[in-house]
Structures are given as structure tokens and as C-alpha cells.
N, C-alpha and C. Protein backbone atom coordinates (compact mmCIF):
# COMPACT_ATOMS: atom_id res chain seq x y z
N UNK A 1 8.93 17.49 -6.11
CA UNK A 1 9.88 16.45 -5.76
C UNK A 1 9.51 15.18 -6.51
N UNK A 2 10.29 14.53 -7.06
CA UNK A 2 10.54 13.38 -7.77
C UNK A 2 9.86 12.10 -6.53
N UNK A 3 9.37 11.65 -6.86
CA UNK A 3 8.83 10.25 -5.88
C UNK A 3 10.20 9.20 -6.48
N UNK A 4 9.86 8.05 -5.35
CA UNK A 4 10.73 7.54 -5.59
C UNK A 4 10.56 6.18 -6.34
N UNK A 5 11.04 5.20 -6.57
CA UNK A 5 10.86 4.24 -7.64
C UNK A 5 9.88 3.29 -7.24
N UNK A 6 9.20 2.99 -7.33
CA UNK A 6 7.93 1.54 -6.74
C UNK A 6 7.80 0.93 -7.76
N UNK A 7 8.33 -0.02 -8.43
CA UNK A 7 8.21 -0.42 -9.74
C UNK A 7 8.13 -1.75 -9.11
N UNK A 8 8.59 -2.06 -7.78
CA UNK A 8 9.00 -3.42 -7.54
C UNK A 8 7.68 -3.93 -7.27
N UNK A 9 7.05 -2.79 -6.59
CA UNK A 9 5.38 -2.81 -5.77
C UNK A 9 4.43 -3.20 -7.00
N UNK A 10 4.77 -3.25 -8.54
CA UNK A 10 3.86 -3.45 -9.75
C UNK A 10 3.58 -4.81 -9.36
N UNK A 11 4.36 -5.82 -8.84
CA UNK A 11 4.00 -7.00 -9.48
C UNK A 11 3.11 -7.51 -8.32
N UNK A 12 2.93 -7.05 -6.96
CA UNK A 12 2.59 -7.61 -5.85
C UNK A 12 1.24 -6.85 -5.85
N UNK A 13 1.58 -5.39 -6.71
CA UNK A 13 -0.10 -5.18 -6.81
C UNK A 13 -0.82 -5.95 -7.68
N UNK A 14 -0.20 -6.61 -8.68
CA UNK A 14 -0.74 -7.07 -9.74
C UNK A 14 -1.18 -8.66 -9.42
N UNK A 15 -0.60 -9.22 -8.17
CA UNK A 15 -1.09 -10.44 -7.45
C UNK A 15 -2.33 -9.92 -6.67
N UNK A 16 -2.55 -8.94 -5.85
CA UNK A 16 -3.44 -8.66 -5.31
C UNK A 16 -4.51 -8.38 -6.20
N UNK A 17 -4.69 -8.19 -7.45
CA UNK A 17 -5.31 -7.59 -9.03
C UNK A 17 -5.75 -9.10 -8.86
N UNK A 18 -4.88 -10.35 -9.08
CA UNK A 18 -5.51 -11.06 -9.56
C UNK A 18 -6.02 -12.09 -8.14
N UNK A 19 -5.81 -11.73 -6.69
CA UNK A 19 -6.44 -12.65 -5.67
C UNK A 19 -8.10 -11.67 -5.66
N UNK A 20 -8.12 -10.17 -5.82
CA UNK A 20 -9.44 -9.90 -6.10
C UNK A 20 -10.43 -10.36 -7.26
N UNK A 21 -9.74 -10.73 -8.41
CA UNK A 21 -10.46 -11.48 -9.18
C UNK A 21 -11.18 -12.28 -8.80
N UNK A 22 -10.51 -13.13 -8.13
CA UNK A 22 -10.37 -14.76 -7.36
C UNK A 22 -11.80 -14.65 -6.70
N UNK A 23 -11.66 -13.60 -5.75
CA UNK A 23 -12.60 -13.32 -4.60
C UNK A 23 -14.27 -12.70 -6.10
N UNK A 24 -13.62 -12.31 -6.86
CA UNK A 24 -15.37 -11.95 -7.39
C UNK A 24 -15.62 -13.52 -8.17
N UNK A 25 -14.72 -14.05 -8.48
CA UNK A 25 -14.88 -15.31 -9.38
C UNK A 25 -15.78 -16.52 -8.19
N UNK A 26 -15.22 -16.55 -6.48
CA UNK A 26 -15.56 -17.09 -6.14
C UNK A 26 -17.32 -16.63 -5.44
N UNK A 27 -17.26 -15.13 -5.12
CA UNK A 27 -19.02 -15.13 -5.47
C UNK A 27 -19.60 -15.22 -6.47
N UNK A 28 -19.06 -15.29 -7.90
CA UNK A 28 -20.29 -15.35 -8.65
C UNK A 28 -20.78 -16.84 -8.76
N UNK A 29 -19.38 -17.89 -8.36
CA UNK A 29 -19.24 -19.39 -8.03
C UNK A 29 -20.39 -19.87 -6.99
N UNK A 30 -20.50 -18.60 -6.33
CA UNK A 30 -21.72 -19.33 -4.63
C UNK A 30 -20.49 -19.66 -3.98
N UNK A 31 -19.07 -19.79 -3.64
CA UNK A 31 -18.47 -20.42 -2.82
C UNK A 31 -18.59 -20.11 -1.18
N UNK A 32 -18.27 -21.13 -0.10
CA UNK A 32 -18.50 -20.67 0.87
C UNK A 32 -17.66 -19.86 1.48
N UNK A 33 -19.00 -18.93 2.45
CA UNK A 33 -18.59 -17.57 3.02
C UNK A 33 -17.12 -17.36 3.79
N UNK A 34 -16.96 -18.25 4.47
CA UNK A 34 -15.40 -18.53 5.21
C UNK A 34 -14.56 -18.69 4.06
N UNK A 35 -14.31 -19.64 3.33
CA UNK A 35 -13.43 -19.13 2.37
C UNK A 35 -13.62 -17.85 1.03
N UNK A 36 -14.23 -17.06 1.17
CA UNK A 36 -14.21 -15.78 0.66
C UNK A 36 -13.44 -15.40 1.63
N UNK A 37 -13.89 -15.23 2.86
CA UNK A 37 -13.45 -14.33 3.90
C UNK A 37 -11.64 -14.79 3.93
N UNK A 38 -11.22 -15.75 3.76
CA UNK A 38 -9.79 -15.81 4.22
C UNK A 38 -9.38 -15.25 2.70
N UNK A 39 -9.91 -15.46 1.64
CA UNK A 39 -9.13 -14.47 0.15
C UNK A 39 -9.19 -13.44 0.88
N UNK A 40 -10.39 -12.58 1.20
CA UNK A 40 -10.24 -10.98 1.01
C UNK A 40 -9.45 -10.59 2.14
N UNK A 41 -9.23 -11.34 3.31
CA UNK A 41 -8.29 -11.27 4.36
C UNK A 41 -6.57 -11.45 3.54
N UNK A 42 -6.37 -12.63 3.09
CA UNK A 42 -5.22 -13.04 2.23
C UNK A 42 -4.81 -11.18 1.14
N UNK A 43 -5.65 -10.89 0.51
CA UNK A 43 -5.78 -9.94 -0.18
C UNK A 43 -5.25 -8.41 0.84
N UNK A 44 -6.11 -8.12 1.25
CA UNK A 44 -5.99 -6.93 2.31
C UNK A 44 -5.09 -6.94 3.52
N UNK A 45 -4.14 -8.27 3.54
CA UNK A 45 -2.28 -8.31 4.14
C UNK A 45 -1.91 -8.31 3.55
N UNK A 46 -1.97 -8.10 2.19
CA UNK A 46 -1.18 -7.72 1.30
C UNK A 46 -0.81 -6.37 0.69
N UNK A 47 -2.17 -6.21 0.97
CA UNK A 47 -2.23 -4.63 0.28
C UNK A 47 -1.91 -3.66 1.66
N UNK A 48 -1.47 -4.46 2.96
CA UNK A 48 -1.05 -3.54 3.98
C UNK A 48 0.63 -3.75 3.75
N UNK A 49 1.08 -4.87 3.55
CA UNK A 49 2.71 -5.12 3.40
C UNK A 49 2.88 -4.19 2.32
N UNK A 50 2.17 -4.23 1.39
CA UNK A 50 2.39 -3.42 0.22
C UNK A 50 2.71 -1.37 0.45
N UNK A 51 1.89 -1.53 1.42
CA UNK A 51 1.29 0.08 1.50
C UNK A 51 2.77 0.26 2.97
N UNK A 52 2.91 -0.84 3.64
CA UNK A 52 4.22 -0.28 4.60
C UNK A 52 5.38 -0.23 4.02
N UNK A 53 6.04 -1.25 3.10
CA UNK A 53 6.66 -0.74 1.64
C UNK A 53 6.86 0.55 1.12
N UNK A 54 5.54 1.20 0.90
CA UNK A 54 6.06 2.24 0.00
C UNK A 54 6.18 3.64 1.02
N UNK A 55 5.55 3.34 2.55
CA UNK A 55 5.81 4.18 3.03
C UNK A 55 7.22 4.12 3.82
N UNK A 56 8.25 3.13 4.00
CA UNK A 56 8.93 3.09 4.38
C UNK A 56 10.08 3.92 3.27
N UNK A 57 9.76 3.46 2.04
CA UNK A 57 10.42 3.80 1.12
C UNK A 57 10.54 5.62 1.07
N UNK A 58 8.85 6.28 1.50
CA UNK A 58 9.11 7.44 1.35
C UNK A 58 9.41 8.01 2.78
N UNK A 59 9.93 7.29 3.68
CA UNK A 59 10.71 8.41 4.83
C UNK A 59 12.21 8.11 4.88
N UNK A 60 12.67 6.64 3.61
CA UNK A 60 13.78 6.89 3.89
C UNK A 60 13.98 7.51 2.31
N UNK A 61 13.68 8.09 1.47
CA UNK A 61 14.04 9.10 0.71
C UNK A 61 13.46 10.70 0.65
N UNK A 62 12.07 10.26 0.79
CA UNK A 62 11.65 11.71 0.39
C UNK A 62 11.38 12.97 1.41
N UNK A 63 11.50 11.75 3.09
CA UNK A 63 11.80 12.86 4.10
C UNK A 63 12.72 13.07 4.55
N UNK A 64 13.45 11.83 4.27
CA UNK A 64 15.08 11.92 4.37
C UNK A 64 15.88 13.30 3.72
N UNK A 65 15.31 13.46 2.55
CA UNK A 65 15.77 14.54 1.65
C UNK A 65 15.11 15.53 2.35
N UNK A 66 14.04 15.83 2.58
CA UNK A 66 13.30 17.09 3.42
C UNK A 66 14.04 17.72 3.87
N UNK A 67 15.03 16.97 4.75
CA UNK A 67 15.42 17.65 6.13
C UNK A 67 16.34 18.44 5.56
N UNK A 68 17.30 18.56 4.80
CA UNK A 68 17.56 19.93 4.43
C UNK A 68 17.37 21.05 3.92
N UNK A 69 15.93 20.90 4.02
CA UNK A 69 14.82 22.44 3.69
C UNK A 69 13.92 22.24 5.01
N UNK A 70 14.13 23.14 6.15
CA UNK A 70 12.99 23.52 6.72
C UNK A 70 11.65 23.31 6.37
N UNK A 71 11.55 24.40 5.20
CA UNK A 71 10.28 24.12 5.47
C UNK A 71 9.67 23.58 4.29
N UNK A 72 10.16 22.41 3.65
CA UNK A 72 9.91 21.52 3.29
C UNK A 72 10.03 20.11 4.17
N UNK A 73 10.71 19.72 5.07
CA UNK A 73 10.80 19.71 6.56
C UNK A 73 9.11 19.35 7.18
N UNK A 74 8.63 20.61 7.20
CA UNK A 74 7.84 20.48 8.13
C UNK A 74 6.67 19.61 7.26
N UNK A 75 6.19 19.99 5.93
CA UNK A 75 5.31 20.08 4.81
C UNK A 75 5.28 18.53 4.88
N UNK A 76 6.47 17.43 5.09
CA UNK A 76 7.08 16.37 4.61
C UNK A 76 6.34 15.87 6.07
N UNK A 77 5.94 16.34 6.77
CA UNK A 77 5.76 15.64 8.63
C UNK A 77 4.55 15.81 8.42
N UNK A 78 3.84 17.04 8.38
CA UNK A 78 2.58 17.14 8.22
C UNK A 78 1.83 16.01 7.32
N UNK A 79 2.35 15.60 6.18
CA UNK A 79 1.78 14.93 5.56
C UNK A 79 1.74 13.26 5.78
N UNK A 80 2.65 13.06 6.68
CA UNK A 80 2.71 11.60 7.66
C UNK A 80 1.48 11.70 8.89
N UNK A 81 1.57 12.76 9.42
CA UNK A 81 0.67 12.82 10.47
C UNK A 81 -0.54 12.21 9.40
N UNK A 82 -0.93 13.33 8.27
CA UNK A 82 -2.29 13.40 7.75
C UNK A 82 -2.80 12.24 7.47
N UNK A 83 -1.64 11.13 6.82
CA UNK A 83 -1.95 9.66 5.91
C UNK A 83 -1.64 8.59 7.35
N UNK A 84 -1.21 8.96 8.13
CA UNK A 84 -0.98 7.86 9.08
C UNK A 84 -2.29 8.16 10.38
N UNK A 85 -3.16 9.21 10.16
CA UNK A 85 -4.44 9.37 10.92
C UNK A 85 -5.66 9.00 10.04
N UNK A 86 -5.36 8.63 8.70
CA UNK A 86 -6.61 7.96 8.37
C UNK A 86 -6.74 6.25 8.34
């Protein structure tokens, strides 16, 4: 099955690319520990908006499409359980 388009998700990963920079630029700086901590916090809500994005994206296409194969169907559920229990 064809995935579906995330091209939009390039540029917001590519902000998060460059707020992790930020965060190694500011330890090699010595900066203080609280403001590290609100980058890599700032950073890692991002990379969760990012990651509910693309999963929203794949239940409204790629399980959406499932459902008219059984048992591709099921294959398509199983694999939500699997990524949404880690």
C-alpha cells in the first residue's frame, strides 16, 4: 500500500532539526539547565503534534481504505494497537 503524502510534516521536522541544534549549541554554550529543559520540552511538543499528524493522516486514509479488505482490515488494527502501546 502506497503511504500517504507527509510532505507538509518536512518542514516542521526540519524546525524541530533545527530547535535540536539549538539545544546541543546551548550545552556546548554551558547555558542554564532550565532553559535547556524548556527547548527540549519546546522540541518534543512538537515532535508529538507532528507524530498525531501523521497518524491521523494514516486512519483517515490508509485504514480508511483497509476496510474494504478484511483482512487487510484486521492487519491495519493490529498495527495501531502495536504503535499506540509503545
Amino acid at each position: 500500500m502506497k503511504n500517504p503524502c507527509h510532505a507538509k510534516r518536512i518542514a516542521e521536522l526540519k524546525r524541530v532539526e533545527g530547535q535540536i541544534k539549538g539545544v546541543i549549541g546551548m550545552i556546548e554554550s554551558g547555558e542554564y539547565c532550565i532553559d535547556i529543559l524548556n527547548q527540549t520540552k519546546a522540541a518534543k511538543n512538537a515532535l508529538i503534534t507532528i507524530e498525531s499528524k501523521i497518524r491521523e493522516k494514516h486512519l483517515l486514509t490508509c485504514v480508511h481504505d483497509a476496510f474494504d479488505d478484511p483482512d487487510n482490515r484486521h492487519e491495519k488494527i493490529q498495527e495501531l494497537i502495536t504503535i499506540l502501546k509503545r
